[in-house]
C-alpha atoms as a PDB file:
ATOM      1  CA  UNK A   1       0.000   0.000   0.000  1.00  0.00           C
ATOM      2  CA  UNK A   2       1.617   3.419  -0.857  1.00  0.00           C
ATOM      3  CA  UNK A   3       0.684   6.632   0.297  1.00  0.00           C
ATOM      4  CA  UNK A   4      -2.302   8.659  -0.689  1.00  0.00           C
ATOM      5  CA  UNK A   5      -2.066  12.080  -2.550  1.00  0.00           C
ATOM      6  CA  UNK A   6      -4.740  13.046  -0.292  1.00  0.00           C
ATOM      7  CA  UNK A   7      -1.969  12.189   2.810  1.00  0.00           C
ATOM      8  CA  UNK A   8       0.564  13.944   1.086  1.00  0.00           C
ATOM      9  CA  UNK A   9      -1.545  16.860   0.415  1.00  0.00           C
ATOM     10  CA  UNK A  10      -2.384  16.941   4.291  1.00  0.00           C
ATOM     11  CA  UNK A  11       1.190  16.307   5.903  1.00  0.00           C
ATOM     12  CA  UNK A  12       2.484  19.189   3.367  1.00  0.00           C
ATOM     13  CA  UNK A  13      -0.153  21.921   4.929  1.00  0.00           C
ATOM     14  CA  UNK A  14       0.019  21.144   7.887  1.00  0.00           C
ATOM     15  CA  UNK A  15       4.295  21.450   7.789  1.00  0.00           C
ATOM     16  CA  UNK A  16       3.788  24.258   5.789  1.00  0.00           C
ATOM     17  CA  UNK A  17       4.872  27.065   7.999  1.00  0.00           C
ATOM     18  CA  UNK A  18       8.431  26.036   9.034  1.00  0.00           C
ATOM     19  CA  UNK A  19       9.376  26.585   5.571  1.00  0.00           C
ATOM     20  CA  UNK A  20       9.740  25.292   1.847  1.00  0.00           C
ATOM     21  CA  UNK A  21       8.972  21.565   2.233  1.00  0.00           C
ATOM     22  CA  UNK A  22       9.851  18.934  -0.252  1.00  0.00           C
ATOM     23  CA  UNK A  23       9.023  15.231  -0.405  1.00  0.00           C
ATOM     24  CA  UNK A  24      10.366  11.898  -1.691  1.00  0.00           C
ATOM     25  CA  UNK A  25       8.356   8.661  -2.250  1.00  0.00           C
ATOM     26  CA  UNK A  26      10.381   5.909  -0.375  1.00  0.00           C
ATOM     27  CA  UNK A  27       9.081   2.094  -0.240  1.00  0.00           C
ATOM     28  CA  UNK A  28       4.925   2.380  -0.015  1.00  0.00           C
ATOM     29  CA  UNK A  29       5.944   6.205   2.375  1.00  0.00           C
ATOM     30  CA  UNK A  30       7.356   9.450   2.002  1.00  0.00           C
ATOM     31  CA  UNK A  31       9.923  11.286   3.431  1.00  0.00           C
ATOM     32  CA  UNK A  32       9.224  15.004   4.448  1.00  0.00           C
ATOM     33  CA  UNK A  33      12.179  17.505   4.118  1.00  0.00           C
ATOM     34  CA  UNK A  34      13.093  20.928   5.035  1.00  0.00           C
ATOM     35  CA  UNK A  35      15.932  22.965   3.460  1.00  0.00           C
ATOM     36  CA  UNK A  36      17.365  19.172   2.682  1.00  0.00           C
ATOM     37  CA  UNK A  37      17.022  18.035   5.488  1.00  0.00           C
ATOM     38  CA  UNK A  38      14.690  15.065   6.383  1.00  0.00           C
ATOM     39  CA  UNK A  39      12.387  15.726   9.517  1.00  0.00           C
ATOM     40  CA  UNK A  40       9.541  13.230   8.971  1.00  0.00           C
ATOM     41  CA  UNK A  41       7.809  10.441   7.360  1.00  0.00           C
ATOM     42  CA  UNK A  42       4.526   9.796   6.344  1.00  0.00           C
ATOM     43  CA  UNK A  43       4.108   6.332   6.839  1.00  0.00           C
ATOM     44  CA  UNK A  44       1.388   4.312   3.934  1.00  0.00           C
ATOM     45  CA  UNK A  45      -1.081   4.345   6.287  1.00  0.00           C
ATOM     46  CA  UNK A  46      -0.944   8.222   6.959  1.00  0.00           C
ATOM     47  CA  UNK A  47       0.549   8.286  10.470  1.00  0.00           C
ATOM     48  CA  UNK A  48       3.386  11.345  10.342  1.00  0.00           C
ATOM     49  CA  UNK A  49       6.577   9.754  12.068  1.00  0.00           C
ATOM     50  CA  UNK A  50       9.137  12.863  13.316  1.00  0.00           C
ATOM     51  CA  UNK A  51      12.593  11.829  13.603  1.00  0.00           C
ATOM     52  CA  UNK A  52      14.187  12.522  16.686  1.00  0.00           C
ATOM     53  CA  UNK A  53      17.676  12.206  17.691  1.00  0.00           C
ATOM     54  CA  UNK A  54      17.947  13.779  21.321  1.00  0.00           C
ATOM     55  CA  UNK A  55      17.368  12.271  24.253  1.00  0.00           C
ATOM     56  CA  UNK A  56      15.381  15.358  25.148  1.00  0.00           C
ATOM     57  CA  UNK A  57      13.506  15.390  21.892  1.00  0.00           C
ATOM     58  CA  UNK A  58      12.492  11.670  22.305  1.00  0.00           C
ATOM     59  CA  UNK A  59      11.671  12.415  25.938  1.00  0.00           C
ATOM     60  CA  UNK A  60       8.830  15.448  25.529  1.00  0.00           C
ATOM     61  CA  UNK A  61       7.568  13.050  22.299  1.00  0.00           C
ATOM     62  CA  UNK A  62       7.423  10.253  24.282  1.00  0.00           C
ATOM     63  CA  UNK A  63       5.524  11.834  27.021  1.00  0.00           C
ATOM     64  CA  UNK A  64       3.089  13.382  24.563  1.00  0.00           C
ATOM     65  CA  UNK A  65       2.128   9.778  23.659  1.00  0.00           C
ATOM     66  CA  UNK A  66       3.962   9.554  20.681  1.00  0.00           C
ATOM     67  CA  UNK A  67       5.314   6.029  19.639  1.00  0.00           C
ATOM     68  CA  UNK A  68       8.484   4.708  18.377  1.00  0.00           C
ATOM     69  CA  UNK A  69       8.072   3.011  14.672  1.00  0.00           C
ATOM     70  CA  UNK A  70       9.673  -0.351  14.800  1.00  0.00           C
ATOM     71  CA  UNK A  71       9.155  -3.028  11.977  1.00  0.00           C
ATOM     72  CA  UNK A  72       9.802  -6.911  12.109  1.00  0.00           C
ATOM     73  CA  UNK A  73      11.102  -9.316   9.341  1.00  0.00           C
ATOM     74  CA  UNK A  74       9.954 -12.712   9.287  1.00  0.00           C
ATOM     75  CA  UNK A  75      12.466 -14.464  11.052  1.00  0.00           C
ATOM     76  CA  UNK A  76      14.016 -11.311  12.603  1.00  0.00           C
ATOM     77  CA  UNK A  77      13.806  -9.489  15.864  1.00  0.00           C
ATOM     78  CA  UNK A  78      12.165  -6.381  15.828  1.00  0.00           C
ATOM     79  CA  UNK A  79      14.439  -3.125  14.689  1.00  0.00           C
ATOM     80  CA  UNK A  80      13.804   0.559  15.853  1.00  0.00           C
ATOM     81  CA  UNK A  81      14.231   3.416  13.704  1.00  0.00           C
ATOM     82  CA  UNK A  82      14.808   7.101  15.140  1.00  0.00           C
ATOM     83  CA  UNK A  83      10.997   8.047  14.243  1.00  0.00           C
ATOM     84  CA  UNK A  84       8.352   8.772  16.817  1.00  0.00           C
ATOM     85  CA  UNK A  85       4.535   9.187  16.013  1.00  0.00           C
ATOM     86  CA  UNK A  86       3.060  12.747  15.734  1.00  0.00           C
ATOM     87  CA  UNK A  87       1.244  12.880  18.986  1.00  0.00           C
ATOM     88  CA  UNK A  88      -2.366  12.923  18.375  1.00  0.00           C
ATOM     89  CA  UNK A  89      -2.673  17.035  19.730  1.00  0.00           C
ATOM     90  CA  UNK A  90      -0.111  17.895  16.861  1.00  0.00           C
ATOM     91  CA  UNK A  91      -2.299  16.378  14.214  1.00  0.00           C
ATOM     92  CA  UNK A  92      -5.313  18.773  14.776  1.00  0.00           C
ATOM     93  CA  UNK A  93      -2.903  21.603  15.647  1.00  0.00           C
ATOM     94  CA  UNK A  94      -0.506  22.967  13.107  1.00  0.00           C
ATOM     95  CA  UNK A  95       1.400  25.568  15.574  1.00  0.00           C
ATOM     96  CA  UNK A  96       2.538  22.129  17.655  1.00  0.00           C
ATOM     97  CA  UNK A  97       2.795  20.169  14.910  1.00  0.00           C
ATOM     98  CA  UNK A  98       5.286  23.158  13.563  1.00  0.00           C
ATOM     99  CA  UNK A  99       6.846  23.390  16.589  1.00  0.00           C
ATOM    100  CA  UNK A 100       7.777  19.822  17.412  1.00  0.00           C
ATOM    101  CA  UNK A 101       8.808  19.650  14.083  1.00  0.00           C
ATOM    102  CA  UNK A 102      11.275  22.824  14.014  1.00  0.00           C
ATOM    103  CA  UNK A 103      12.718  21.615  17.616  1.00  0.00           C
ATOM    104  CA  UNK A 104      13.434  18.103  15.372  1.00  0.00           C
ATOM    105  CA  UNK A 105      15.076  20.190  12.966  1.00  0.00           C
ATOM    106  CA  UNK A 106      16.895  22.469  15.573  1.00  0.00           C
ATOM    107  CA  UNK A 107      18.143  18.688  16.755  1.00  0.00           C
ATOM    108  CA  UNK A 108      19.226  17.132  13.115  1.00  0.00           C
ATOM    109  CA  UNK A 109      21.221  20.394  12.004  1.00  0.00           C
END
């Protein structure tokens, strides 16, 4: 399953004000960058995913609800990536959605 235009359309505006946003399509998601930089991913089922590096980052996510994205191969343990779910206040609110996202980029850079 890849990711709707309709998703894309959505995860665009609602990034919007931190800047000139670009996007890649990247096995059934998308990644979401800023000035080159990737700061998200829109997974295929339309969940955002910010990437966060910083303990501290990971730590005000985390106790926003957010979730860690992990995947499993048949056969394999589990693996981690460095993406936590938008928590579910930033996805009706576009100044916190902007704001965890600029903090991720403050992080990355």
């Amino acid at each position: 399953m890849s990711v709707s235009d309709a998703d894309i359309a959505g995860a665009v505006e609602l990034f919007e004000p931190i800047g000139d946003i670009t996007t890649r399509k990247m096995m059934g998601g998308l990644c979401l960058y800023a000035d080159g930089t990737i700061f998200a991913i829109l997974h295929s089922d339309g969940v955002p995913y910010l990437k966060a590096q910083s303990p501290d980052m990971i730590a005000r996510l985390e106790e926003m609800g957010a979730t860690r994205w992990t995947y499993q191969r048949e056969g394999k343990p589990p693996t981690s990536m460095p993406y936590w779910s938008l928590p579910d206040a930033a996805l009706d609110d576009p100044d916190l959605a902007c704001d965890l996202a600029q903090q991720t980029l403050k992080d990355l850079r």
